[in-house]
PDB file of N, CA and C in Angstrom:
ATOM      1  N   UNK A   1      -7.261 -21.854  -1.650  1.00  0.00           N
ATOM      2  CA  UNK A   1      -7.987 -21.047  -0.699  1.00  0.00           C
ATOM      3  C   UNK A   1      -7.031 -20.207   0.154  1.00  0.00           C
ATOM      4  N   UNK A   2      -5.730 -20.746   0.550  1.00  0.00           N
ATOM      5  CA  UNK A   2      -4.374 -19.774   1.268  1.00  0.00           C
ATOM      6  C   UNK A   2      -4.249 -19.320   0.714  1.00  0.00           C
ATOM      7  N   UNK A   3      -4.422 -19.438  -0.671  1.00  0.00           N
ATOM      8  CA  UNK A   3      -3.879 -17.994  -1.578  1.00  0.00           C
ATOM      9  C   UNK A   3      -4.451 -16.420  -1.582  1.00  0.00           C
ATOM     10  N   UNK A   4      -6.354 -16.582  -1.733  1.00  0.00           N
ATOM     11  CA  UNK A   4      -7.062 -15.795  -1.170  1.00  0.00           C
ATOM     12  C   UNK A   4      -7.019 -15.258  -0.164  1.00  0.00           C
ATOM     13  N   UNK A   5      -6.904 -16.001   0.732  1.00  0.00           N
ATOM     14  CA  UNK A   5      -6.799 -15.387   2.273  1.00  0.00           C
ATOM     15  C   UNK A   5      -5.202 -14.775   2.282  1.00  0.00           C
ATOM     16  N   UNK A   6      -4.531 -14.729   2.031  1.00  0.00           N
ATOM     17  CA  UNK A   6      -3.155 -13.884   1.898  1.00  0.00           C
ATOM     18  C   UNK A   6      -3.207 -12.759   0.965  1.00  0.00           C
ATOM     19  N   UNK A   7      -4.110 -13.001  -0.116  1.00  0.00           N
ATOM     20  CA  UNK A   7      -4.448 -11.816  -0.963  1.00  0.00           C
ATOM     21  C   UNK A   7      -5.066 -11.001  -0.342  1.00  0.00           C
ATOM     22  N   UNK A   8      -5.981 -11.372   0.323  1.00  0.00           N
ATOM     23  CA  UNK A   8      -7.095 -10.340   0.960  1.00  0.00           C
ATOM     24  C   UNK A   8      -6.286  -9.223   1.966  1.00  0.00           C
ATOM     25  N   UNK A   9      -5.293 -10.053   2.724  1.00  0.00           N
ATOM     26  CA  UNK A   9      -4.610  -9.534   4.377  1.00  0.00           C
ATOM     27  C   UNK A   9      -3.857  -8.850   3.414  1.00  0.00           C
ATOM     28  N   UNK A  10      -3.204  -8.680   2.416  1.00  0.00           N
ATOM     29  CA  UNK A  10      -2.097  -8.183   1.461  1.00  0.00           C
ATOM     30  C   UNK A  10      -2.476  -6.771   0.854  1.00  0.00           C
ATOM     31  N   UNK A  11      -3.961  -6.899   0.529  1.00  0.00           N
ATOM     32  CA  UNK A  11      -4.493  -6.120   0.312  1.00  0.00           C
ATOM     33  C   UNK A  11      -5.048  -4.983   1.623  1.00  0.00           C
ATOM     34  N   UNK A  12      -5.707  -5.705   2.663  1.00  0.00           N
ATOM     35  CA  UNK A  12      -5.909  -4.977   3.410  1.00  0.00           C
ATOM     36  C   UNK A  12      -4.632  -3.983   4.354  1.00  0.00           C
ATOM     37  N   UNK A  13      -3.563  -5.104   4.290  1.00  0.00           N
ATOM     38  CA  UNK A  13      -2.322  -4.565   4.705  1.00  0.00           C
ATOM     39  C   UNK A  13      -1.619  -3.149   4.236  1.00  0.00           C
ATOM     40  N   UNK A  14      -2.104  -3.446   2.912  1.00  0.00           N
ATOM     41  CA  UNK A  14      -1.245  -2.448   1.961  1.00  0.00           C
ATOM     42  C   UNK A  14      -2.345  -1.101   2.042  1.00  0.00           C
ATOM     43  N   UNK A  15      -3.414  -1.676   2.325  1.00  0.00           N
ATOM     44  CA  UNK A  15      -4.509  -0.011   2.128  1.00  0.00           C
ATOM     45  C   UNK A  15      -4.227   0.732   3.470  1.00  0.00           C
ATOM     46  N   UNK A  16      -4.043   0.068   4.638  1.00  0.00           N
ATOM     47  CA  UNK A  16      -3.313   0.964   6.318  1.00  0.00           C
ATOM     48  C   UNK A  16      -2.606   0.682   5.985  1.00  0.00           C
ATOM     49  N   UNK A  17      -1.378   0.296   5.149  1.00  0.00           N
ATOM     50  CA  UNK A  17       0.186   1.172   5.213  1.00  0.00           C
ATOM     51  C   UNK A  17       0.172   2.159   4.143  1.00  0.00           C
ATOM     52  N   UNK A  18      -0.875   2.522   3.173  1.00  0.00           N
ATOM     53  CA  UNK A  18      -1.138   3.782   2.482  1.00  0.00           C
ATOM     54  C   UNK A  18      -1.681   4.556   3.464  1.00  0.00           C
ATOM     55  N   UNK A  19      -2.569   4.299   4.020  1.00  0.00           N
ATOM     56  CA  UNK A  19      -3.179   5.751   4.779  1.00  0.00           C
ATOM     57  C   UNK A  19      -2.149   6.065   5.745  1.00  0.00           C
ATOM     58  N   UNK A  20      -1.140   5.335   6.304  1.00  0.00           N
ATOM     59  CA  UNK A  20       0.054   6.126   7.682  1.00  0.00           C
ATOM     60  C   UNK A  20       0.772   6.936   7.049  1.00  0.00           C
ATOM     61  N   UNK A  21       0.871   6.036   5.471  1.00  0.00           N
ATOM     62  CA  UNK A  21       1.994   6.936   4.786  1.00  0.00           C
ATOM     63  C   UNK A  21       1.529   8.188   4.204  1.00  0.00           C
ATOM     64  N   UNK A  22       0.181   8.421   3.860  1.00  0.00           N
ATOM     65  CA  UNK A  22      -0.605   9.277   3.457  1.00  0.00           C
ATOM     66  C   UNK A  22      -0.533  10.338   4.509  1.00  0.00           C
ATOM     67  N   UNK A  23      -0.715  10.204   5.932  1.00  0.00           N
ATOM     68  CA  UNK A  23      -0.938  11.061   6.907  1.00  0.00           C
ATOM     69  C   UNK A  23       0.335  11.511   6.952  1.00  0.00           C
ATOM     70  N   UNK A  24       1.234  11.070   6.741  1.00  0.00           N
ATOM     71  CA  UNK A  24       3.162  10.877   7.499  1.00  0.00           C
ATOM     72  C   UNK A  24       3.677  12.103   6.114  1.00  0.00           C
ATOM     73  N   UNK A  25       2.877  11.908   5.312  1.00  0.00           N
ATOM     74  CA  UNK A  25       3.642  12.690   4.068  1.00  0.00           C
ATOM     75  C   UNK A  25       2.532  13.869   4.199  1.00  0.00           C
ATOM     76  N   UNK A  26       1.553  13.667   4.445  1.00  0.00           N
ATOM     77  CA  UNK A  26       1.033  15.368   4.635  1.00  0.00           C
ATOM     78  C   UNK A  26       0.857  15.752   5.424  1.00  0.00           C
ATOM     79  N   UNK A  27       1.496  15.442   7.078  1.00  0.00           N
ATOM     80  CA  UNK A  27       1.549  16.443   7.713  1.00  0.00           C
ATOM     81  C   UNK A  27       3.536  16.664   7.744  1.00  0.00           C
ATOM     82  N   UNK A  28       3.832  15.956   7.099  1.00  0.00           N
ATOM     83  CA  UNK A  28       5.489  16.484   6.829  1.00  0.00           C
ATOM     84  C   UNK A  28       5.432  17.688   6.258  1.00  0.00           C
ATOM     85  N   UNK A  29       4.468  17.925   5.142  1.00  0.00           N
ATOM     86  CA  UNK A  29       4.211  18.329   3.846  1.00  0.00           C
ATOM     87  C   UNK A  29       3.461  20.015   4.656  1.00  0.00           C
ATOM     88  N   UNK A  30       2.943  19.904   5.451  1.00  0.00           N
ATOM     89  CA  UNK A  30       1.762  20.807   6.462  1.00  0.00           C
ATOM     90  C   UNK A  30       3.158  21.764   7.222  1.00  0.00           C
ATOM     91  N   UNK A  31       3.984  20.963   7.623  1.00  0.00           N
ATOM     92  CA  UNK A  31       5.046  21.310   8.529  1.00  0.00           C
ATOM     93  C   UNK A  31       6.173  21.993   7.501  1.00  0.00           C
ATOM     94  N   UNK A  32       6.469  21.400   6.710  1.00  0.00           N
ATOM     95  CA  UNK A  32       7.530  22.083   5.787  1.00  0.00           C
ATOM     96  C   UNK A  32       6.957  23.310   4.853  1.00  0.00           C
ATOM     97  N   UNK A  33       6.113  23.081   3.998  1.00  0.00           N
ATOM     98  CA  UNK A  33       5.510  24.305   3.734  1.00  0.00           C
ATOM     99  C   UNK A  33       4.526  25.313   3.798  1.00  0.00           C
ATOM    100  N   UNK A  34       4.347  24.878   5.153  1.00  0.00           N
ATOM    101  CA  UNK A  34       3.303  26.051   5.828  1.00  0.00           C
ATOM    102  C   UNK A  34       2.074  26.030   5.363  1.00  0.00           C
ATOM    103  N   UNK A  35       1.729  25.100   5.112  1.00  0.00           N
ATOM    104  CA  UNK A  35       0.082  24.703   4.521  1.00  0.00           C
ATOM    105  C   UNK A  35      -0.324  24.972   3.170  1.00  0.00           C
ATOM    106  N   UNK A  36       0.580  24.975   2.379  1.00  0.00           N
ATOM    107  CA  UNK A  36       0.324  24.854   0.792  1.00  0.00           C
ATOM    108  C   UNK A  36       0.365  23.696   0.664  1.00  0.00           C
ATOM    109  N   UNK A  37      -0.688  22.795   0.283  1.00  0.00           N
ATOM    110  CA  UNK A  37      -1.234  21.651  -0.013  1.00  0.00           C
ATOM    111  C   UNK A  37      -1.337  21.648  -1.712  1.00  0.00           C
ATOM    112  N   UNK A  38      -1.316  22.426  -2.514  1.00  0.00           N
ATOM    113  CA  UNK A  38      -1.820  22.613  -3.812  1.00  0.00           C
ATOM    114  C   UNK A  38      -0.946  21.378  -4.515  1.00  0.00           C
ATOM    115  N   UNK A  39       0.144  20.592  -3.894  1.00  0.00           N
ATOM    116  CA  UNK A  39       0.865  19.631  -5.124  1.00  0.00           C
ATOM    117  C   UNK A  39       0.606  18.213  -4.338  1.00  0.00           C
ATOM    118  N   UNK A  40      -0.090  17.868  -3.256  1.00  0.00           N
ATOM    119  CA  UNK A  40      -0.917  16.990  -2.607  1.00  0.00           C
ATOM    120  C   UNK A  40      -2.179  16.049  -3.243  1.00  0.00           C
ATOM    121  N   UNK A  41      -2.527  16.790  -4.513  1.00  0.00           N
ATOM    122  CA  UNK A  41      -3.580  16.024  -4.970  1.00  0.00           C
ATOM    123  C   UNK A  41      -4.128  14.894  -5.125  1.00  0.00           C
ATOM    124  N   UNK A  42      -2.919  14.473  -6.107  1.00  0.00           N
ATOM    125  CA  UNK A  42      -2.798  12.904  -6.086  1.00  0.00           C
ATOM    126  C   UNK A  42      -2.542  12.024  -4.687  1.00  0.00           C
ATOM    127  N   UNK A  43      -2.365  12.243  -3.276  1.00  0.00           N
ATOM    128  CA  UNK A  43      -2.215  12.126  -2.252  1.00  0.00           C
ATOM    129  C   UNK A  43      -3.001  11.000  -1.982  1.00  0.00           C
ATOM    130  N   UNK A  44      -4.412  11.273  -2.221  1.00  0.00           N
ATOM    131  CA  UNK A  44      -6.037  10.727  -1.532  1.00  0.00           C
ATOM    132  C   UNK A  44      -5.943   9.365  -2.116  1.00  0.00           C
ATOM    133  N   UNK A  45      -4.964   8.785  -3.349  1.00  0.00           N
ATOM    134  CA  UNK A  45      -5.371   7.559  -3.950  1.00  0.00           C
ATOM    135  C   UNK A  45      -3.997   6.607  -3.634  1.00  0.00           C
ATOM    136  N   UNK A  46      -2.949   7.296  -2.595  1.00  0.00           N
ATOM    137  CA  UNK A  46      -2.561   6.869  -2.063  1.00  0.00           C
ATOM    138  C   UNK A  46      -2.638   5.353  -1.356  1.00  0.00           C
ATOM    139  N   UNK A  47      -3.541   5.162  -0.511  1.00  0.00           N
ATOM    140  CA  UNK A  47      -4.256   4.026  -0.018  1.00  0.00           C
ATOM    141  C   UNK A  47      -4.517   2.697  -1.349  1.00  0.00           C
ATOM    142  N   UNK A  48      -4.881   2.716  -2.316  1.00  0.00           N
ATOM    143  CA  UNK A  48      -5.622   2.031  -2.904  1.00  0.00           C
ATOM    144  C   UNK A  48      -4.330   1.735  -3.835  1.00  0.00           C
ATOM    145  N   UNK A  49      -3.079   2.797  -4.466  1.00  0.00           N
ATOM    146  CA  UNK A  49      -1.846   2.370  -5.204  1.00  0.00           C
ATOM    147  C   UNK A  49      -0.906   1.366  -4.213  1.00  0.00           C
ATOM    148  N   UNK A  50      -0.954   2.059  -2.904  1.00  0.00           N
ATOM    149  CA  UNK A  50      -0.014   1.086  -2.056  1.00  0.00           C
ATOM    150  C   UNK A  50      -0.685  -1.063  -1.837  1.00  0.00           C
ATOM    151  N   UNK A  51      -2.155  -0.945  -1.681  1.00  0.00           N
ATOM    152  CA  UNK A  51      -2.782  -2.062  -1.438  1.00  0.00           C
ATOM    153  C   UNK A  51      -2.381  -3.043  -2.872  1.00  0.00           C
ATOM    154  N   UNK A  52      -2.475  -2.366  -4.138  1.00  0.00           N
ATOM    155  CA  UNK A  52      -2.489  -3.050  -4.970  1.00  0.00           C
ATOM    156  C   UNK A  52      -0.899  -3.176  -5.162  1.00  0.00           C
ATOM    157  N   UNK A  53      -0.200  -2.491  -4.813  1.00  0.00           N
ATOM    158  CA  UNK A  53       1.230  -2.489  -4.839  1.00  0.00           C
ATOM    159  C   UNK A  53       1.956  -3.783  -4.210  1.00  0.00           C
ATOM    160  N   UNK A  54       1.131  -4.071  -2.616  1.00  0.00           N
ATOM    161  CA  UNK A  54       1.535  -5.006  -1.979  1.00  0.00           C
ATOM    162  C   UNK A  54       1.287  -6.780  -1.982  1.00  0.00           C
ATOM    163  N   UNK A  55      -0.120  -6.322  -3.084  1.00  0.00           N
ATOM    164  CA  UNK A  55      -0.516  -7.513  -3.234  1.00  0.00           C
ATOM    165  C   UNK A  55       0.147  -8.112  -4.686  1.00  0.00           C
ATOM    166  N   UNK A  56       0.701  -7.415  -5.420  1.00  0.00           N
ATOM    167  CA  UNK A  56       1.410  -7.608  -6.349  1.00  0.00           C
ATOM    168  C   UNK A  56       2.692  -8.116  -5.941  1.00  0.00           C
ATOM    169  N   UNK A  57       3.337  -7.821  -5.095  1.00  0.00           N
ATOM    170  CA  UNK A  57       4.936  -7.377  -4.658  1.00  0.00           C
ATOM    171  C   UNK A  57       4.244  -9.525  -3.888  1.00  0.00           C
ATOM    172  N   UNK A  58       3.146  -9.411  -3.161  1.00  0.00           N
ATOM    173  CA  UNK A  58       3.050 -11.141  -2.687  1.00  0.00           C
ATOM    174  C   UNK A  58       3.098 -11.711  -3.697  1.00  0.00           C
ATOM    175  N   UNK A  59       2.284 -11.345  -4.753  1.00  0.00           N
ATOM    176  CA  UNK A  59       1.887 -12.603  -5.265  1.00  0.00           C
ATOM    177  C   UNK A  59       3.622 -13.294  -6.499  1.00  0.00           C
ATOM    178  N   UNK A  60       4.166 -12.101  -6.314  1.00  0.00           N
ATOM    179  CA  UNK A  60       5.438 -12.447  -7.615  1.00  0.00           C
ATOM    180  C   UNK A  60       6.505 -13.156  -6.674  1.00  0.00           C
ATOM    181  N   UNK A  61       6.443 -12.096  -5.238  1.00  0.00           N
ATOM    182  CA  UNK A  61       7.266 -13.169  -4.496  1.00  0.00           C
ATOM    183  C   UNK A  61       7.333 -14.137  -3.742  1.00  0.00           C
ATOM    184  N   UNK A  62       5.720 -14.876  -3.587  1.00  0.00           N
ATOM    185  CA  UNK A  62       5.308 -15.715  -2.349  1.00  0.00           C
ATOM    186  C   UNK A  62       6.071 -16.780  -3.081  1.00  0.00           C
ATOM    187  N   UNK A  63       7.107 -17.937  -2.078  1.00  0.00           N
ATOM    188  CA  UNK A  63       7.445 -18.882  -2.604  1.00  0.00           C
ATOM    189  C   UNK A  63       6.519 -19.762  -2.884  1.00  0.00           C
ATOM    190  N   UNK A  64       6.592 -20.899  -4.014  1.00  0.00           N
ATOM    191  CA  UNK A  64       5.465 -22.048  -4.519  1.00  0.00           C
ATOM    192  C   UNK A  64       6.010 -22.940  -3.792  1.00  0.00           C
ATOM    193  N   UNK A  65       4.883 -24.076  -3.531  1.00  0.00           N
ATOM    194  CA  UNK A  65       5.346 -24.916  -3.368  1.00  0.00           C
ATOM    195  C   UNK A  65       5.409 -26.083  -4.596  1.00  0.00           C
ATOM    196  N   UNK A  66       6.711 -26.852  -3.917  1.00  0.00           N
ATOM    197  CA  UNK A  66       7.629 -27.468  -5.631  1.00  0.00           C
ATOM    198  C   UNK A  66       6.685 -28.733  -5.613  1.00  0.00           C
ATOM    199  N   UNK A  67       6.440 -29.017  -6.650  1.00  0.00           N
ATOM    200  CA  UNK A  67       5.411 -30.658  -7.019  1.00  0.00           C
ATOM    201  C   UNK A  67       6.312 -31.630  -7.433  1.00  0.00           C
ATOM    202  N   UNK A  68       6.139 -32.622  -6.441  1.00  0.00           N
ATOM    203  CA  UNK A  68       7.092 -33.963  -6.738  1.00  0.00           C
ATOM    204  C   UNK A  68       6.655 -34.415  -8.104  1.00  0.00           C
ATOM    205  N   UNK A  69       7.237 -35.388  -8.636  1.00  0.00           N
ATOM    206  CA  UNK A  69       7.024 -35.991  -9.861  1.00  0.00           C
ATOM    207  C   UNK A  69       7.128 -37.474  -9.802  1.00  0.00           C
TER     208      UNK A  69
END
């Protein structure tokens, strides 16, 4: 059941650290080239690559715990 509940926050974690980074890269993007947005596209799915990114990046590195024998 800790596992879920760390998946979930992992996930939710990772979808607001896509959207800051989403905003952070297009208004860099607004500022540097004067509002040509045309190579931004892929931008919007931002949110949803980073969430699944982070919950991946937990689940390979959350330490286990070791089972006596």
């Amino acid at each position: 059941m800790r596992s879920l509940a760390v998946l979930v926050m992992a996930l939710f974690g990772g979808f607001a650290g896509g959207i800051v980074l989403n905003a952070v890269i297009a208004i860099t993007s607004h500022m540097v080239f004067g509002g040509d947005e045309d190579g931004l596209k892929g931008l919007k799915y931002l949110p949803f690559v980073t969430s699944a990114w982070y919950a991946a990046t937990l689940m390979i590195w959350r330490p286990r715990p070791e089972f006596e024998q």
